[in-house]
Protein backbone atom coordinates (compact mmCIF):
# COMPACT_ATOMS: atom_id res chain seq x y z
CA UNK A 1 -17.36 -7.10 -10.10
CA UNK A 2 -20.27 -9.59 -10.98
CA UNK A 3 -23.38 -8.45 -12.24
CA UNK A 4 -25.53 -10.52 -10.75
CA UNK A 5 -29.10 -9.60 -11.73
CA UNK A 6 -32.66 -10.67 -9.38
CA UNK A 7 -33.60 -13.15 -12.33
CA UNK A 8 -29.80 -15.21 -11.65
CA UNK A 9 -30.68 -14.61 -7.97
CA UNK A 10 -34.09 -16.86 -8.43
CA UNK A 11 -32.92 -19.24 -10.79
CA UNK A 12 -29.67 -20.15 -8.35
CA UNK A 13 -32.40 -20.09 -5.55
CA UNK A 14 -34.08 -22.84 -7.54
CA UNK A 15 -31.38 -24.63 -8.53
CA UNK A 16 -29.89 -24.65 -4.78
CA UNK A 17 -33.33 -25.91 -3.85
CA UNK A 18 -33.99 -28.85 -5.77
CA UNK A 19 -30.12 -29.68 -5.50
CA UNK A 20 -29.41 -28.91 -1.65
CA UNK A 21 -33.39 -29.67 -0.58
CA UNK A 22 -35.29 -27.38 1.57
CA UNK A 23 -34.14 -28.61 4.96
CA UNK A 24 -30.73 -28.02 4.51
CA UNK A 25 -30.44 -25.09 2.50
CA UNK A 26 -30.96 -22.40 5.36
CA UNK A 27 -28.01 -23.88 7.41
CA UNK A 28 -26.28 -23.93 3.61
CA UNK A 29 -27.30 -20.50 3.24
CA UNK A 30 -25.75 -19.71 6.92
CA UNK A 31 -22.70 -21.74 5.85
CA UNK A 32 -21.86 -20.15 2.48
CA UNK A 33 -22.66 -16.43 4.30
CA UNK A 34 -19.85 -17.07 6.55
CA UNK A 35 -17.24 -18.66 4.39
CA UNK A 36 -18.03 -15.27 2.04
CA UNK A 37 -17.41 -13.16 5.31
CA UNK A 38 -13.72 -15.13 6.16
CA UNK A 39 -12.90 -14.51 2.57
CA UNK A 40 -14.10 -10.75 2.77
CA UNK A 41 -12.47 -10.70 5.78
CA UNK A 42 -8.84 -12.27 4.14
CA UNK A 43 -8.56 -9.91 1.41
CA UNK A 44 -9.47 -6.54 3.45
CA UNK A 45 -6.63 -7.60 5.98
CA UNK A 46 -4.54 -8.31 2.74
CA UNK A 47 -5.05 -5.34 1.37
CA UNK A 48 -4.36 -3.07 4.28
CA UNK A 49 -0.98 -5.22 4.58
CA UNK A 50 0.19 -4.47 1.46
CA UNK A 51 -0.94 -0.01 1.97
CA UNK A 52 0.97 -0.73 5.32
CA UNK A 53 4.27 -1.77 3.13
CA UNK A 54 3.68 0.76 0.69
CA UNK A 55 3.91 3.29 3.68
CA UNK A 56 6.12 1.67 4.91
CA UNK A 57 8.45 1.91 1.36
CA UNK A 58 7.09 5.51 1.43
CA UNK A 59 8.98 6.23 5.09
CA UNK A 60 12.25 4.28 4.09
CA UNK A 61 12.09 6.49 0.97
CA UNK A 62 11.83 9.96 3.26
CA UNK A 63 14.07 8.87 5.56
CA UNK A 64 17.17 8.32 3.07
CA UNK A 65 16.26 11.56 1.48
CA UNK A 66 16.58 13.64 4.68
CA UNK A 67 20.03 11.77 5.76
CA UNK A 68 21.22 12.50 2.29
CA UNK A 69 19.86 16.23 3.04
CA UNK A 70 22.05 16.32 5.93
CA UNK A 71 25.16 14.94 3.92
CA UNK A 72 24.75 17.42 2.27
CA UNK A 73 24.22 20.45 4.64
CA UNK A 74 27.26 18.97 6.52
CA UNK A 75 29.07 19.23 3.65
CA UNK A 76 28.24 22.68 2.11
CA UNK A 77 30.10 24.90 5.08
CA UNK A 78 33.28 23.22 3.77
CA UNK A 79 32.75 23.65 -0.04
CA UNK A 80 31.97 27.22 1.04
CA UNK A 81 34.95 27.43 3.36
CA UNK A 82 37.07 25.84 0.29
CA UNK A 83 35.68 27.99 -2.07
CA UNK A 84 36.38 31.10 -0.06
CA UNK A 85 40.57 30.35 0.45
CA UNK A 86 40.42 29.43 -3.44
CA UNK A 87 39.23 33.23 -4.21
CA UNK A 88 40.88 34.78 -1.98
CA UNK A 89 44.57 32.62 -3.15
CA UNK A 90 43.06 33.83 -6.64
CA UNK A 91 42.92 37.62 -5.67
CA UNK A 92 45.98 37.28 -3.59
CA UNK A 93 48.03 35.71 -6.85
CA UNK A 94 46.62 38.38 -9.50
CA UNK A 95 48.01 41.11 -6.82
């Protein structure tokens, strides 16, 4: 994501230093670590809402496609059925 090197490490260090001052900056440091962990935190359970749809679009998917598997084995004895008394009205009309 961000390469982040030890030299930018040091020279933010520095910077936070002078700017924040030396007895605030470990409760910054504590601060900032936690506000990073609630927004590490927000996006993981964003992300595994979104696979949870997905599987969820995946199921609705399988799910039509097996009731329109059963349409269809409902309907195949019939067109067999149909088929059969139009071949046999076929042989019985060439006879």
């Amino acid at each position: 994501m961000f390469d982040i090197g030890f030299w930018e490490l040091v020279i933010i260090a520095l910077i936070a230093l002078v700017i924040i001052g030396p007895e605030r900056l470990p409760k910054f440091a504590h601060d900032a670590g936690r506000l990073l962990r609630k927004f590490r935190n927000f996006i993981q359970n964003a992300k595994r809402e979104v696979e949870k749809e997905l599987e969820l679009d995946k199921f609705n998917d399988l799910n039509e496609s097996i009731h329109h598997v059963e349409g269809l084995m409902k309907e195949a004895p019939d067109r067999f059925i149909q088929e059969q008394i139009n071949n046999n009205n076929e042989q019985n009309s060439k006879e």
